[in-house]
C-alpha atoms as a PDB file:
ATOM      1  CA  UNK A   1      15.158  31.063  -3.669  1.00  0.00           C
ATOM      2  CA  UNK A   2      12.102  32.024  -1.916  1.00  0.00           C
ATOM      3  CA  UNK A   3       8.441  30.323  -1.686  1.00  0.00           C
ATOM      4  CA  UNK A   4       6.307  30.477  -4.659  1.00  0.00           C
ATOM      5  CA  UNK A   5       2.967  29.976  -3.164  1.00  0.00           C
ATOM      6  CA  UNK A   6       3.106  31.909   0.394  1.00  0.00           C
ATOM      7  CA  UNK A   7       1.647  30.257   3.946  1.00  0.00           C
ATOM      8  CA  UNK A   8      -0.511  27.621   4.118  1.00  0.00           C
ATOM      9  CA  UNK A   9      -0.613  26.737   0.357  1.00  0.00           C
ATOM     10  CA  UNK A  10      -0.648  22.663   0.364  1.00  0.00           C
ATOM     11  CA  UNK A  11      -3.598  23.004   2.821  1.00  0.00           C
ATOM     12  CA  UNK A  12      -4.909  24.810  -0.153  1.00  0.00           C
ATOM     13  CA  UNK A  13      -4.027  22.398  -2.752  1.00  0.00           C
ATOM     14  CA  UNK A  14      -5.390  19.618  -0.494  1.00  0.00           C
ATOM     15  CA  UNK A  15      -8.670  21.497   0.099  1.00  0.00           C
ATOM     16  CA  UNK A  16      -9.232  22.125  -4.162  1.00  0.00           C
ATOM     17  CA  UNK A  17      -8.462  18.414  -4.649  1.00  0.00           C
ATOM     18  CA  UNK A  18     -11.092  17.149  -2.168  1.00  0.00           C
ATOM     19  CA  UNK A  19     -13.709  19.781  -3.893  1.00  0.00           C
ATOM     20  CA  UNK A  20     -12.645  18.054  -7.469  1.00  0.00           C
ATOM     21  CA  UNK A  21     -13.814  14.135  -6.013  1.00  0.00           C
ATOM     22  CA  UNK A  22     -17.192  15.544  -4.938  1.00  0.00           C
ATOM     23  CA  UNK A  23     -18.091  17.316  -8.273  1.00  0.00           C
ATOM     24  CA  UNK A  24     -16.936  14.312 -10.611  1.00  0.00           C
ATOM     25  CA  UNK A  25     -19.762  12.695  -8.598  1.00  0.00           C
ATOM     26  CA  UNK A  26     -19.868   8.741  -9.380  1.00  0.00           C
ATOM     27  CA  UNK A  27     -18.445   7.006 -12.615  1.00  0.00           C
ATOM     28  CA  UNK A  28     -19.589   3.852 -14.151  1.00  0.00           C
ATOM     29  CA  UNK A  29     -17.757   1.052 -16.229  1.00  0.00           C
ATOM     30  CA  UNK A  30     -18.359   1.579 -20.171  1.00  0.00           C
ATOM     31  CA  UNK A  31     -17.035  -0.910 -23.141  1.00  0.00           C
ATOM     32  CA  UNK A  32     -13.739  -2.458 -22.368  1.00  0.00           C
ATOM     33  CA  UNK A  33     -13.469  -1.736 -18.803  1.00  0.00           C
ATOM     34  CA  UNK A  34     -14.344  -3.829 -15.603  1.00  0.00           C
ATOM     35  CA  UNK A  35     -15.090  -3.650 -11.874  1.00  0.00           C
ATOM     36  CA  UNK A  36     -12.397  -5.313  -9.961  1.00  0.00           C
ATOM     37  CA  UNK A  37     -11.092  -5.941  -6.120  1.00  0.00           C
ATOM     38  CA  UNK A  38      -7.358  -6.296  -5.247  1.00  0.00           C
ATOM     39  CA  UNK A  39      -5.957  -9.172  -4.051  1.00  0.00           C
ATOM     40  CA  UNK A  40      -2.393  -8.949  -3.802  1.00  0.00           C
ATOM     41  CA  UNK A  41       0.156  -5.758  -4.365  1.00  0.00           C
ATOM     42  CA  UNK A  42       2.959  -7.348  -6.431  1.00  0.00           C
ATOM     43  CA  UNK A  43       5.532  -4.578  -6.650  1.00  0.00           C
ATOM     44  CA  UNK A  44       6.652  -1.737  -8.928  1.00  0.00           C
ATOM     45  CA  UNK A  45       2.971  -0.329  -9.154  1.00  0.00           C
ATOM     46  CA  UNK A  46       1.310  -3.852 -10.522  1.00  0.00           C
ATOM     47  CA  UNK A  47      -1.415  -6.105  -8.558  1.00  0.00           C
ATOM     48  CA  UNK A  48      -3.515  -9.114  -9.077  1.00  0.00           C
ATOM     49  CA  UNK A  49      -7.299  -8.255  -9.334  1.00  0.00           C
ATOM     50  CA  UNK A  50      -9.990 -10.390  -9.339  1.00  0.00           C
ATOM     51  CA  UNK A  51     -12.611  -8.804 -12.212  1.00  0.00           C
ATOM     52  CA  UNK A  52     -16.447  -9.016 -11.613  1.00  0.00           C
ATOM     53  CA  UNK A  53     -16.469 -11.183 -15.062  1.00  0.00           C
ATOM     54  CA  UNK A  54     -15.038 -14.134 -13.429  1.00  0.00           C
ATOM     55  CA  UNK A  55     -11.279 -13.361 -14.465  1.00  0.00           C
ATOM     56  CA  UNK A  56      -8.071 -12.669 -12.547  1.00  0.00           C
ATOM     57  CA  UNK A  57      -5.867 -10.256 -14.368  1.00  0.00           C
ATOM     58  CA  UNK A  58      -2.545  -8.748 -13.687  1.00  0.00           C
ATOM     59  CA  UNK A  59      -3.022  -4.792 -13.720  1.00  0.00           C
ATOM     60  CA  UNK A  60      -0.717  -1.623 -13.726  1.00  0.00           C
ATOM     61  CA  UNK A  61      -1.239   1.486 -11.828  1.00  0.00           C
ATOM     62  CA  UNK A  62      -1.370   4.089 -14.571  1.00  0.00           C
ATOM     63  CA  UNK A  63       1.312   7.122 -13.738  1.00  0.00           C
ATOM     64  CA  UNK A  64      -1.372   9.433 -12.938  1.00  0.00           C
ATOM     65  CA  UNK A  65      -2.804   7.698  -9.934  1.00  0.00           C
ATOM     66  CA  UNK A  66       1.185   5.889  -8.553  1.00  0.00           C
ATOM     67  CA  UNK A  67       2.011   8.139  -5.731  1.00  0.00           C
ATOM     68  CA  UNK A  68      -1.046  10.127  -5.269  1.00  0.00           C
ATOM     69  CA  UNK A  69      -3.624   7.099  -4.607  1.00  0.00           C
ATOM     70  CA  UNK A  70      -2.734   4.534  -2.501  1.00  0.00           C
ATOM     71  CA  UNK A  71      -4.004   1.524  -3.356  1.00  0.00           C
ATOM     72  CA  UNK A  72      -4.769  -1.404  -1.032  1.00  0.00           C
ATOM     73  CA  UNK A  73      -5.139  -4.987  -0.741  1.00  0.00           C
ATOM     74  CA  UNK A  74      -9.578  -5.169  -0.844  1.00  0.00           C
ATOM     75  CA  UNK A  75     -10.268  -2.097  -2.642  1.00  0.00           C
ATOM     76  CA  UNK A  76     -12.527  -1.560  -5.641  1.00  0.00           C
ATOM     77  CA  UNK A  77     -11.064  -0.483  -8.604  1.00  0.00           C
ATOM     78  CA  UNK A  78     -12.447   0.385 -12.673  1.00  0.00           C
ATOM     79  CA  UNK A  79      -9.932  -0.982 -14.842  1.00  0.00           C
ATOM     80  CA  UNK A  80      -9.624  -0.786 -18.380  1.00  0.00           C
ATOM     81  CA  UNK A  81      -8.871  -3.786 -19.824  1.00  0.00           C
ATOM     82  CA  UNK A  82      -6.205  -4.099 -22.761  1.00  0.00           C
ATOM     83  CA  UNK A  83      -7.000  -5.045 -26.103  1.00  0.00           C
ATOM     84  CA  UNK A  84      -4.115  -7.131 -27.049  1.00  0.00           C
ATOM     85  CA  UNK A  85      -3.674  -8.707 -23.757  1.00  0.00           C
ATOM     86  CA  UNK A  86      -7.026 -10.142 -22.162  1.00  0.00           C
ATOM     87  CA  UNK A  87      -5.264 -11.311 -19.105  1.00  0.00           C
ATOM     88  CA  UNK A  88      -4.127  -7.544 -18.246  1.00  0.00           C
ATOM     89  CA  UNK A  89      -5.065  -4.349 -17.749  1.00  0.00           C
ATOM     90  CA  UNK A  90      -4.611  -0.718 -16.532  1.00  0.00           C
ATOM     91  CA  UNK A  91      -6.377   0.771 -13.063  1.00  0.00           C
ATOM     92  CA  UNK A  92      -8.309   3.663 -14.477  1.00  0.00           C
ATOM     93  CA  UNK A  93      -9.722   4.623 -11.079  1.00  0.00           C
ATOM     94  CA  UNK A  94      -9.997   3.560  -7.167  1.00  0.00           C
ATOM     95  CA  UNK A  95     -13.659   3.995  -5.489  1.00  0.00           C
ATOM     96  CA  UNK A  96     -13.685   5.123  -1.930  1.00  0.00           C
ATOM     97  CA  UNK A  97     -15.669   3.129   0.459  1.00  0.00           C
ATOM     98  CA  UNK A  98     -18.883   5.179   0.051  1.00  0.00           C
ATOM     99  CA  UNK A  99     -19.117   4.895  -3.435  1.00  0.00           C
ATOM    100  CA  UNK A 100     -18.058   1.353  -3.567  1.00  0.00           C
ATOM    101  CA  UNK A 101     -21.327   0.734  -1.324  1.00  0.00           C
ATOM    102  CA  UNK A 102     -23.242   2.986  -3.877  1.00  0.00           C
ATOM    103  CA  UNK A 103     -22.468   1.019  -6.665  1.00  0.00           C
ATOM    104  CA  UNK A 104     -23.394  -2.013  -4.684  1.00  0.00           C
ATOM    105  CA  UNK A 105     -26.750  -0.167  -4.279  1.00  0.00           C
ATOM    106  CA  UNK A 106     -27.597   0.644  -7.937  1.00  0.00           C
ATOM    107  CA  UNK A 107     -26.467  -3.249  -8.962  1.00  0.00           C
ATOM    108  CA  UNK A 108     -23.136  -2.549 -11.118  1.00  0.00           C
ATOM    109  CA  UNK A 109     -21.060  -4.322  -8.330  1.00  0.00           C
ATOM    110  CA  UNK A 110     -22.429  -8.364  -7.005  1.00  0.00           C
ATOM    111  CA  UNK A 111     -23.707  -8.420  -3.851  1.00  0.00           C
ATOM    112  CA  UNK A 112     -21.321 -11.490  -2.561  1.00  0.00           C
ATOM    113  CA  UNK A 113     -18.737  -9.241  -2.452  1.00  0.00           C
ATOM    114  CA  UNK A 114     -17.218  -7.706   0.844  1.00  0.00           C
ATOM    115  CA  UNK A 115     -16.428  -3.745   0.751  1.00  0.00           C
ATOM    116  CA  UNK A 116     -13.159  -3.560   2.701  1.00  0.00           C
ATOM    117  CA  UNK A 117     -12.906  -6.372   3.645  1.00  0.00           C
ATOM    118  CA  UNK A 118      -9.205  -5.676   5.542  1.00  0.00           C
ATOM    119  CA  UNK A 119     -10.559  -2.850   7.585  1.00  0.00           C
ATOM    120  CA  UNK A 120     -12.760  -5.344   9.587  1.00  0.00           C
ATOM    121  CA  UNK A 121     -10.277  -7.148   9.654  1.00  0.00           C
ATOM    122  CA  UNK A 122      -7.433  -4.852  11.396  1.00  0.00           C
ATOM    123  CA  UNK A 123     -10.539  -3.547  13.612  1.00  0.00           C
ATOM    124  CA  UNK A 124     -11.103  -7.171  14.992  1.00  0.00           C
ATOM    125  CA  UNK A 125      -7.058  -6.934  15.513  1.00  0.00           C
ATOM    126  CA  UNK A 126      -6.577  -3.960  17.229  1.00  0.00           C
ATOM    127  CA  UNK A 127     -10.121  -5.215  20.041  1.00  0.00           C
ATOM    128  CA  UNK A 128      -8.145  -7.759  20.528  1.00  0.00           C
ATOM    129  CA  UNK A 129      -4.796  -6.053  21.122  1.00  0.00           C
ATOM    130  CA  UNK A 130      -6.250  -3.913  23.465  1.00  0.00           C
ATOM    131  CA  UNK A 131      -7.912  -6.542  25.596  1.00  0.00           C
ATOM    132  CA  UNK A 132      -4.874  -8.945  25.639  1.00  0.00           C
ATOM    133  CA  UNK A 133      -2.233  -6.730  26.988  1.00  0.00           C
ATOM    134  CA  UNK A 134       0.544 -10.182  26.668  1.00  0.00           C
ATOM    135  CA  UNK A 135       0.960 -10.737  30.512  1.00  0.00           C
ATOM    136  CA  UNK A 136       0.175 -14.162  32.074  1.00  0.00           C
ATOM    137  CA  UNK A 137      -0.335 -13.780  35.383  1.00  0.00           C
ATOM    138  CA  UNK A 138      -0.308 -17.595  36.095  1.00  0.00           C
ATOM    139  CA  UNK A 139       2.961 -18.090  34.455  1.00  0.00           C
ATOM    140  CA  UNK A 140       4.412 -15.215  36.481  1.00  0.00           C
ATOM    141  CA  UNK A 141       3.034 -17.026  39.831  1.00  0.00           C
ATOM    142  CA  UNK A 142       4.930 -20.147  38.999  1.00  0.00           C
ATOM    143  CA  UNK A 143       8.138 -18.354  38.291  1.00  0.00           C
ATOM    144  CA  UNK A 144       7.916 -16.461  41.372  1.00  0.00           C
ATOM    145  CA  UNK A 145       7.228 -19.802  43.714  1.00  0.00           C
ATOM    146  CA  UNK A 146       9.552 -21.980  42.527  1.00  0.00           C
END
């Protein structure tokens, strides 16, 4: 069996799907769905969410989005919420950084909330890991006299 698509094709693929996100432009909640920020990853493609209404919900990662968007701990998501089950719901869609801050902008999202939160976070980790190298030079001085 040969290739089907010749050289270089998933660069290709990658490319189209990056022109797709900036044409979509930015999408807003409608009737039964909510804003919401991750707070834990629980396992086979579920997570805890805290919704802007004031309401934690268990929600699924719908097929479409499971192993082509990763989804974080801190990220904004649009979920649509079930209308059977109040305390659950679907993720519809994950907003990048950029147009998490956007919809801070226009108002849709409240302005208590922290936009990735986590990367700060790891960023304040990895200063520190670079400053503290893990050798005490005091300890080693007492080993080394006694």
């Amino acid at each position: 069996m040969g290739k089907t698509g010749g050289k270089n094709q998933k660069h290709k693929k990658r490319i189209n799907r990056d022109l797709e996100k900036e044409k979509c432009g930015l999408i807003f909640k409608e009737i039964g769905q909510e804003y919401a920020q991750i707070l834990r990853m629980l396992g086979n493609g579920r997570c805890e969410t805290y919704c802007f209404d004031g309401i934690k919900r268990l929600c699924h990662i719908r097929g479409k989005m499971r192993k082509k968007i990763w989804i974080n701990i801190g990220d904004i998501v649009l979920i649509g919420i079930r209308d059977f089950q109040d305390q659950k719901g679907d993720i519809i869609l994950k907003y990048s950084a950029s147009e998490a801050r956007s919809l801070k902008a226009y108002g849709e999202l409240p302005s208590s909330i922290q936009i990735n939160q986590n990367d700060n976070q790891e960023q304040e980790k990895n200063k520190n890991s670079i400053l503290d190298e893990g050798f005490d030079f005091e300890y080693q001085d007492n080993l080394v006299s006694e």
